[in-house]
Protein backbone atom coordinates (compact mmCIF):
# COMPACT_ATOMS: atom_id res chain seq x y z
CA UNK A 1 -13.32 -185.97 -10.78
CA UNK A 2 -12.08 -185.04 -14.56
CA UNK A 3 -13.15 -187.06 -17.21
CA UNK A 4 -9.21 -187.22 -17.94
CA UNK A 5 -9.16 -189.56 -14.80
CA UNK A 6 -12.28 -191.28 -15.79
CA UNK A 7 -10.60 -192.36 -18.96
CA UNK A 8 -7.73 -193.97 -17.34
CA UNK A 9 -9.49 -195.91 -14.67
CA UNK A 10 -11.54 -196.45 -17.30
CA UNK A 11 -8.43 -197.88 -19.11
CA UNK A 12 -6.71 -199.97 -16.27
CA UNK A 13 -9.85 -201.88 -15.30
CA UNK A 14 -10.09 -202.78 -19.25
CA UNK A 15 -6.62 -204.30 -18.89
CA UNK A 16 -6.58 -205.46 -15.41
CA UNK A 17 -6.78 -208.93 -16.16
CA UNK A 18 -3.63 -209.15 -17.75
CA UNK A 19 -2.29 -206.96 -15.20
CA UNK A 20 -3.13 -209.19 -12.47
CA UNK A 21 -1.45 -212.40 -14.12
CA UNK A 22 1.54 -210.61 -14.82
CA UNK A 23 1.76 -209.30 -11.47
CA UNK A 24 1.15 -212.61 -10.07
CA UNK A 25 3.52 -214.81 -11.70
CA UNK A 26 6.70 -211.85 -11.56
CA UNK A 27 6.05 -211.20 -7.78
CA UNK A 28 8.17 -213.02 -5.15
CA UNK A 29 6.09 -215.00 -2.47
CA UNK A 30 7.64 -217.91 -0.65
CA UNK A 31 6.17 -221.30 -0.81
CA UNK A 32 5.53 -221.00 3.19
CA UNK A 33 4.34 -217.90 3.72
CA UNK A 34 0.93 -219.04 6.07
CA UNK A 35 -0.80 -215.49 4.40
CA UNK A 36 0.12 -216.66 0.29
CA UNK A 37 -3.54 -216.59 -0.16
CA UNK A 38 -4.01 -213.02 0.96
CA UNK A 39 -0.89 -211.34 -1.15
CA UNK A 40 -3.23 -211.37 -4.04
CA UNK A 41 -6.33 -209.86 -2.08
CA UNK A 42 -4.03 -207.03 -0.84
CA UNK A 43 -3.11 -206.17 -4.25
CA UNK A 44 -6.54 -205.60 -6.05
CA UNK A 45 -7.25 -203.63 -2.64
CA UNK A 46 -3.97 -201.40 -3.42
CA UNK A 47 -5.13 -200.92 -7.47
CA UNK A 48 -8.81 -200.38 -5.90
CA UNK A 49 -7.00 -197.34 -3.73
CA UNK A 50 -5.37 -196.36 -6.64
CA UNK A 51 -8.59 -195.80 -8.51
CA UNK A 52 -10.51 -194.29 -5.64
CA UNK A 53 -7.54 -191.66 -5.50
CA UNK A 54 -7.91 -190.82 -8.91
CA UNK A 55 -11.76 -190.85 -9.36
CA UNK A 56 -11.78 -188.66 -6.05
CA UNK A 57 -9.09 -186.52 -6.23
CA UNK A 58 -8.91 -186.38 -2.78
CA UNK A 59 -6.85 -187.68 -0.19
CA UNK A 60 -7.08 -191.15 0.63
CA UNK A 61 -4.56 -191.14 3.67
CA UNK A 62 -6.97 -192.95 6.27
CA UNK A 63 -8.00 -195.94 4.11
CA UNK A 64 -3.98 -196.39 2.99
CA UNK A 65 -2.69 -196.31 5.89
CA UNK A 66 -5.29 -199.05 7.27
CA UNK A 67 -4.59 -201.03 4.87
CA UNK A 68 -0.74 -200.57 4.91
CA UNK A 69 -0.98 -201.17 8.56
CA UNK A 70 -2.58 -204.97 7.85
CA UNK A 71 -0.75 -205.79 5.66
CA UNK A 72 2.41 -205.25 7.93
CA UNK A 73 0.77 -207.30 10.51
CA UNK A 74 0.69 -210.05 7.99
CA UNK A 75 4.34 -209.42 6.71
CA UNK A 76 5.45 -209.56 10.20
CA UNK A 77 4.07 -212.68 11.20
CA UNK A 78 5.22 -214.29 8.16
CA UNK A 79 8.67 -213.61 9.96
CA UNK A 80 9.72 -212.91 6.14
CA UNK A 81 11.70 -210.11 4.63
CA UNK A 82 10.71 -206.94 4.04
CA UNK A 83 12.55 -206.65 1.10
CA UNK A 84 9.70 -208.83 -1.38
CA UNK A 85 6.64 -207.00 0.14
CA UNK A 86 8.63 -203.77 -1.25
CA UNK A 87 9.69 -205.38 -4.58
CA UNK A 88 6.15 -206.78 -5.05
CA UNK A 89 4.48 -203.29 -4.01
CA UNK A 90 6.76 -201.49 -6.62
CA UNK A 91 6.15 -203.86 -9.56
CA UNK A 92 2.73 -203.28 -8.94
CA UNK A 93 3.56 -199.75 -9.59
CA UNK A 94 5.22 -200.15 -12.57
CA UNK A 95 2.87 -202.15 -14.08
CA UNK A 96 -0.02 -199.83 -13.61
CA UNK A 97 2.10 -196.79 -14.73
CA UNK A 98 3.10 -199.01 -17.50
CA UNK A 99 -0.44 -199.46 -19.32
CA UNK A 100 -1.51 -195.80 -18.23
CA UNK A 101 0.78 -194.31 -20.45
CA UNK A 102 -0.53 -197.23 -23.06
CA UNK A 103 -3.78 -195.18 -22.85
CA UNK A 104 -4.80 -192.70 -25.04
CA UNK A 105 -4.14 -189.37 -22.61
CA UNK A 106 -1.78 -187.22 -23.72
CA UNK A 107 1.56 -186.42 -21.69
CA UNK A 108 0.08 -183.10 -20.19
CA UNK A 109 -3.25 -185.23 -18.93
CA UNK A 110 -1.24 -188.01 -17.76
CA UNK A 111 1.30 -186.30 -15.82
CA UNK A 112 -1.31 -184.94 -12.75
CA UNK A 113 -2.04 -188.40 -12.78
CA UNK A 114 0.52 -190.31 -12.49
CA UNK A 115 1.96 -188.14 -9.52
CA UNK A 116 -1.45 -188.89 -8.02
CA UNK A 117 -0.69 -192.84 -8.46
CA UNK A 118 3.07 -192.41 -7.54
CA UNK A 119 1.67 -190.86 -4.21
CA UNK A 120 -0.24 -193.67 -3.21
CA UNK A 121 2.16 -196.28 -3.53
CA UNK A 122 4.48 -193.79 -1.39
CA UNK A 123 2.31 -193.45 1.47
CA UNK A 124 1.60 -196.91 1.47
CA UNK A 125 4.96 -198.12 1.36
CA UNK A 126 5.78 -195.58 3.78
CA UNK A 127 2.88 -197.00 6.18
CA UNK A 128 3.49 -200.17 5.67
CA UNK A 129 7.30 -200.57 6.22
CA UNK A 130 7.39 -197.75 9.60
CA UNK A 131 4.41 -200.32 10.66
CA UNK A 132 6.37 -202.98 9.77
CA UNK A 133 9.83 -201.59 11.75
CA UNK A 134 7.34 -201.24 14.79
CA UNK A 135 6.17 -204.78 15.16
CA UNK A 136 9.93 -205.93 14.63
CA UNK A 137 11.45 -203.97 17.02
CA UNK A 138 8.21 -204.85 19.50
CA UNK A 139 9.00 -208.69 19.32
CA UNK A 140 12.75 -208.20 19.64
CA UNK A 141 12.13 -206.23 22.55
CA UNK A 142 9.94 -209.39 23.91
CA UNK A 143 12.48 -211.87 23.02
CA UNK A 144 15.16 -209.95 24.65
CA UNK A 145 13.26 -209.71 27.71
CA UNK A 146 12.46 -212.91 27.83
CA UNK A 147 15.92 -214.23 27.27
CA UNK A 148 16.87 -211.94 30.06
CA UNK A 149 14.52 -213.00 32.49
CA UNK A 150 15.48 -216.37 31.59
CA UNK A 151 18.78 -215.66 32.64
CA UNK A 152 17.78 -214.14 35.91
CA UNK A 153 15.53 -217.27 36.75
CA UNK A 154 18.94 -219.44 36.15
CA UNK A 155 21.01 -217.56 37.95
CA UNK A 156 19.20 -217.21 40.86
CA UNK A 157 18.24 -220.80 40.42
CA UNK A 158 22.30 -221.48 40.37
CA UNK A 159 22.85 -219.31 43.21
CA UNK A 160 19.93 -221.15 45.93
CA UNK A 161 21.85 -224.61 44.36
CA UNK A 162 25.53 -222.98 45.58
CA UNK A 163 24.20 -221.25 48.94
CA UNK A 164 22.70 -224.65 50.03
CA UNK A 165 25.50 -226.74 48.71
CA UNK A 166 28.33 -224.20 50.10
CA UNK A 167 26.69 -223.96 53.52
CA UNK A 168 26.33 -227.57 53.50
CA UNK A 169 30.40 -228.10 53.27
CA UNK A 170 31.84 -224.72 55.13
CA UNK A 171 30.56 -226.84 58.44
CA UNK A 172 32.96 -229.39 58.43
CA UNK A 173 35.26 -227.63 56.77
CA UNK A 174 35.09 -224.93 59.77
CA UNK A 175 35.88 -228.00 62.02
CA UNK A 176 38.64 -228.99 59.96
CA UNK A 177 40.26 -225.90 60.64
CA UNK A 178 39.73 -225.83 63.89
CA UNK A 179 41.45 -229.30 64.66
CA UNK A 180 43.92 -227.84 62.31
CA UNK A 181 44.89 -224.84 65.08
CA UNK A 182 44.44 -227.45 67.82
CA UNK A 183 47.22 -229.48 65.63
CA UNK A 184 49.63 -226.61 65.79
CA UNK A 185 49.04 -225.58 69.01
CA UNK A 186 49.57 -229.63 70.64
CA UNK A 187 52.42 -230.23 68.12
CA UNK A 188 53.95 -227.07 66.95
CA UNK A 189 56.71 -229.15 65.53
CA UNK A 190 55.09 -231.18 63.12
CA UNK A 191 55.49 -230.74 59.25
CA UNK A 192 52.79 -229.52 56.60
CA UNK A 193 50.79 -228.01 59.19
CA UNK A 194 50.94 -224.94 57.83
CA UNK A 195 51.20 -225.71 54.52
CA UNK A 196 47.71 -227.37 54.85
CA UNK A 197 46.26 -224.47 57.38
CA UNK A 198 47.04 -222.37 54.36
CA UNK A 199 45.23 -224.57 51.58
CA UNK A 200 42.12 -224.89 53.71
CA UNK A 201 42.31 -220.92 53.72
CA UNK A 202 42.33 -220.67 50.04
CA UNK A 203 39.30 -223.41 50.31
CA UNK A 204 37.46 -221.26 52.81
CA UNK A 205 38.02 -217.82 50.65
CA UNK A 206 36.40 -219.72 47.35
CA UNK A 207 33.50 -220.60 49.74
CA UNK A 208 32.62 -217.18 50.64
CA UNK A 209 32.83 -215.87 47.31
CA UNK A 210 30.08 -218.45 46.34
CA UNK A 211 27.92 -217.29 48.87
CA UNK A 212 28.76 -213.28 48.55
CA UNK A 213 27.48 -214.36 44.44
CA UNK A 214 23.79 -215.13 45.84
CA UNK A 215 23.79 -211.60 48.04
CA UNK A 216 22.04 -208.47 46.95
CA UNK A 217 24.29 -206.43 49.26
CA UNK A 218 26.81 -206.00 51.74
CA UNK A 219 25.53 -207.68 55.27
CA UNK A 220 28.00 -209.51 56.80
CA UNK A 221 30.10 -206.70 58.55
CA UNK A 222 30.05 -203.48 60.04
CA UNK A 223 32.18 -200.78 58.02
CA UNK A 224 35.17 -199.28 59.56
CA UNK A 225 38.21 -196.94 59.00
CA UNK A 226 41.10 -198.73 57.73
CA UNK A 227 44.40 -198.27 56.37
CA UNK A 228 44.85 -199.37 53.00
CA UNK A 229 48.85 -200.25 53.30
CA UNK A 230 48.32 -202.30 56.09
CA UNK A 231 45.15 -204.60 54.29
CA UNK A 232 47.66 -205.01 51.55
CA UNK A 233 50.39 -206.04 53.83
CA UNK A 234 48.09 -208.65 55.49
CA UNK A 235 47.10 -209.97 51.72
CA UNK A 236 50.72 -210.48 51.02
CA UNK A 237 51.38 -212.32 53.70
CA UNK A 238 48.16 -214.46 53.61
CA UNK A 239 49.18 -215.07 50.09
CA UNK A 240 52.95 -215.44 50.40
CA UNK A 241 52.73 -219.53 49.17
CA UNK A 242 51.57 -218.53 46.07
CA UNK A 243 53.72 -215.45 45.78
CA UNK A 244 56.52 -217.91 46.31
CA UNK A 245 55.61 -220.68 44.86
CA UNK A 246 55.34 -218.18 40.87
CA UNK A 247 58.62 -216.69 41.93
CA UNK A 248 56.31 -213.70 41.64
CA UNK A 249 58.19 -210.30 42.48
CA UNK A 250 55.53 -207.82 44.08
CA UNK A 251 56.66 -204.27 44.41
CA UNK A 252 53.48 -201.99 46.71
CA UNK A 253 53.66 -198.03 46.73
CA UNK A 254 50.73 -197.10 48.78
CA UNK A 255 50.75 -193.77 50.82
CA UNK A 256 50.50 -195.01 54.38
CA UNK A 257 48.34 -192.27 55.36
CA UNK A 258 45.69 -193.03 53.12
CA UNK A 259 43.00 -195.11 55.16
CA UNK A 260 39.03 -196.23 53.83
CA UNK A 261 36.00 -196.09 55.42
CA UNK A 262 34.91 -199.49 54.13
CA UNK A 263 34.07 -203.25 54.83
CA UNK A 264 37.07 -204.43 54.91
CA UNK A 265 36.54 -208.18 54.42
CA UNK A 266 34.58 -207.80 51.67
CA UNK A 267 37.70 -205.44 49.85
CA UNK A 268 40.43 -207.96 51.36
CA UNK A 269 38.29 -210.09 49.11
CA UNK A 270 38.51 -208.51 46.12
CA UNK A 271 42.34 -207.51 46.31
CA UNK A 272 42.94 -211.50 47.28
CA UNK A 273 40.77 -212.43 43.88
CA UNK A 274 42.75 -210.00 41.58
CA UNK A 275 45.85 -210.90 43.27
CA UNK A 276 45.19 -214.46 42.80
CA UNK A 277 44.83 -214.28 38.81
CA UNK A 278 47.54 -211.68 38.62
CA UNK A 279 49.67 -214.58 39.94
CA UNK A 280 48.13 -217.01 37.85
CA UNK A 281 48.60 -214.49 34.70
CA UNK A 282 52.46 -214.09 35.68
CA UNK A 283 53.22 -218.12 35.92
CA UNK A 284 52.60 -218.32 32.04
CA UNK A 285 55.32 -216.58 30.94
CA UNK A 286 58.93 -216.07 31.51
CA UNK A 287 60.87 -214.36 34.15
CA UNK A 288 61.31 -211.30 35.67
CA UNK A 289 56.97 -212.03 36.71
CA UNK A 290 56.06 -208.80 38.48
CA UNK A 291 52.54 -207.32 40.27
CA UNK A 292 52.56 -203.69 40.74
CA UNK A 293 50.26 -201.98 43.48
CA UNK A 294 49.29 -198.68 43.21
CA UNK A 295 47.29 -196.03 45.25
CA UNK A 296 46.60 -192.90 45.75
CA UNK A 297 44.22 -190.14 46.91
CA UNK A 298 42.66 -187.51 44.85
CA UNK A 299 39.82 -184.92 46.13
CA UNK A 300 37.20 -187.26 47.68
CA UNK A 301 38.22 -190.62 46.31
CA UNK A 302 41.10 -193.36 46.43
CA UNK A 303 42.49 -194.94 43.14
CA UNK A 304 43.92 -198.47 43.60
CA UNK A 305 45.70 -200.10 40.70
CA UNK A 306 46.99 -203.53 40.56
CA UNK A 307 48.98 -204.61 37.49
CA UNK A 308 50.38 -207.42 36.59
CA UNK A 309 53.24 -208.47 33.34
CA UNK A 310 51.36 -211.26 32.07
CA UNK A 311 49.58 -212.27 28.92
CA UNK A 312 47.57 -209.62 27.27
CA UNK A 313 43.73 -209.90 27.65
CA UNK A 314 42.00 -210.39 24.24
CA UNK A 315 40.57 -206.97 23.32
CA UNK A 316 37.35 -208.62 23.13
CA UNK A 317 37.09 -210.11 26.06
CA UNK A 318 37.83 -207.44 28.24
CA UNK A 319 34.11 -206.24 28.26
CA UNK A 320 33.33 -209.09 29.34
CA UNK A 321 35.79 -210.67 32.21
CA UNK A 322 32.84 -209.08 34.68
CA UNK A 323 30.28 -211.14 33.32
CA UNK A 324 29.00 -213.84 35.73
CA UNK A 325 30.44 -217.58 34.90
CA UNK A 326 32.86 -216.19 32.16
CA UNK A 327 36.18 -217.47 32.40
CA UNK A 328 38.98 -218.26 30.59
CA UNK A 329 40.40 -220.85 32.47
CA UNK A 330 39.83 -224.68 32.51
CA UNK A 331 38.73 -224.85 35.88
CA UNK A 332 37.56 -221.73 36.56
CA UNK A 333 34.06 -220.48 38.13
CA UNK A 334 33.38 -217.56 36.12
CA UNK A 335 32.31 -215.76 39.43
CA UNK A 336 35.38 -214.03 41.01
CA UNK A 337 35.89 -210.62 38.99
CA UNK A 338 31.94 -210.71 38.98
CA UNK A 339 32.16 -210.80 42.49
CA UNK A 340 34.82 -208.30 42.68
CA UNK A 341 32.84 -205.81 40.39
CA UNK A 342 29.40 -206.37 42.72
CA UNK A 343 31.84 -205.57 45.90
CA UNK A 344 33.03 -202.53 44.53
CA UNK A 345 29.62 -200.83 43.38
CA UNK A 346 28.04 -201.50 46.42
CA UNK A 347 30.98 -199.42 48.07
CA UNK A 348 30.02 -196.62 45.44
CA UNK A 349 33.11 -197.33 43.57
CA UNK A 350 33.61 -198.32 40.03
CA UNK A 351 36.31 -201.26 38.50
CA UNK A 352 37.58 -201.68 35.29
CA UNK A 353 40.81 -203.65 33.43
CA UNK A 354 42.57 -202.77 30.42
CA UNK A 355 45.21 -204.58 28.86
CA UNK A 356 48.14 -204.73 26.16
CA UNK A 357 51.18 -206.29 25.46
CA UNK A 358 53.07 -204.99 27.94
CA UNK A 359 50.83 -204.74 30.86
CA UNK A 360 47.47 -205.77 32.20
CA UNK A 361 45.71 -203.35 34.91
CA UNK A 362 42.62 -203.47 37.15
CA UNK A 363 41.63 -199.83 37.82
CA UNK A 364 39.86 -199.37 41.19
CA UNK A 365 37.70 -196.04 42.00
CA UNK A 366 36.97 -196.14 45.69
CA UNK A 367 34.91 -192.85 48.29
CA UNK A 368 37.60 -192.31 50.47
């Protein structure tokens, strides 16, 4: 302790009064803050470390960062910016280096001292806002999990209500169909027959995605070696209405040799899905409305691209076409490319889409 030191604390406490008052009426504290009545508290207890500092000489660091570390807990919970506790903590600084160089210590006496004061307030602000960060980023963290889980709970909430509901209707609609083939077989002859077999087949397909949605994996089928030409051939036929019906021009260069050990239901149903809103895509804009299928095999895997003339895809929303219940269209579901994507990683494979003016293209990385 030097008497140097002595003199200003001596000095500060003499005009800590009017300290205080100016500090408290220049500071910025909102009207609601639920800890307004501590904010002065906290600030004697920073002067008081100041003075303990300089009457000590010694390091202080355990008692500032205690206090630092309160304080933040009260900032925090305030749910208030950061940004006044560090323009009131700094005007406190100011004001005591203001009336220590009011004293009557001379510049080469003051100097030691005022680094001593300077370091204070930089540990503690230093303290105080990493504390601060900490509990922020803590209850973010919370919130985002909670929204999450949230999310979770309503989905699988959504996807009990669908199973139940979509098991509920594929029963009659399985007898439907059935009657349907009876139909065809009594009276081959007779119109719309397969016009509605082929609607009820659409129907059917939107059921199953539903309940594929509330699946954790793959159960239905057994895999099996397939050849990806033919599947494709089969889709196009299954789909030829619709292909028809969008004057829709779909040219397919697949290497016959190239065959999948797969589940192949599950991958007709993706290449149906993608087909369906390439078709879809097409019908908004003018002829010539062309679908391109690609494939091919490289080392151990098979690339499958299907691209389609329409309408760009929005930059921003190609992220985010995977997403379960996002859609674009009026009527959609949201749930077939999020069914498509699910399909595809539990084969091991990976999906994506990009798009432009010219073209839009989903990319599909299959094991071969």
């Amino acid at each position: 302790m030097t008497s140097a030191a002595q003199k200003l604390v001596a000095h500060l406490d003499a005009h800590f009064s009017d300290f205080l008052s100016y500090w408290q009426s220049h500071m910025y504290i909102a009207d609601n803050d639920k800890y307004i009545d501590h904010v002065m508290h906290n600030g004697i207890a920073v002067f008081q470390l100041v003075k303990d500092t300089l009457l000590h000489s010694a390091s202080n660091r355990e008692n500032i960062e205690q206090l630092a570390y309160k304080i933040a807990k009260e900032r925090a919970e305030t749910n208030m910016s950061i940004g006044e506790f560090v323009y009131n903590t700094n005007l406190g600084r100011r004001l005591v280096i203001k009336y220590a160089l009011q004293s009557t210590l001379s510049i080469e006496e003051l100097l030691p001292l005022i680094d001593e004061i300077n370091c204070v307030f930089d540990q503690f602000l230093f303290y105080a806002v990493t504390k601060y960060s900490e509990l922020k980023e803590a209850e973010l963290r919370e919130k985002n999990l909670f929204i999450t889980q949230s999310h979770k709970d309503r989905l699988t909430l959504l996807g009990q209500m669908s199973s139940s509901f979509v098991h509920e209707f594929r029963n009659p609609l399985t007898a439907i169909i059935g009657f349907i083939q009876l139909l065809k077989f009594e009276h081959p002859g007779l119109p719309y027959l397969d016009i509605i077999d082929h609607e009820l087949q659409q129907l059917k397909f939107r059921i199953s995605q539903f309940l594929h949605a509330s699946r954790k994996e793959i159960v239905e089928s057994e895999k099996e070696i397939f050849s990806l030409l033919q599947l494709f051939e089969e889709i196009i036929e299954f789909l030829y209405a619709s292909i028809v019906d969008g004057d829709v021009k779909i040219s397919v260069s697949i290497d016959p040799s190239i065959h999948i050990f797969a589940y192949k239901d599950q991958l007709r149903q993706v290449f149906i899905n993608i087909l369906l809103n390439s078709i879809e895509a097409v019908k908004e804009k003018a002829k010539p409305r062309c679908i391109y299928i690609d494939a091919c095999r490289q080392d151990k895997s098979v690339y499958i691209k299907i691209t389609n003339n329409g309408p760009p895809i929005p930059e921003e929303l190609v992220q985010t076409i995977f997403e379960p219940f996002f859609t674009t269209k009026k009527l959609g579901t949201g749930i077939g490319l999020y069914i498509c994507k699910k399909i595809i990683e539990d084969h091991g494979g990976q999906i994506t889409c990009t798009s432009n003016e010219q073209m839009t293209s989903f990319s599909i990385r299959l094991p071969a």
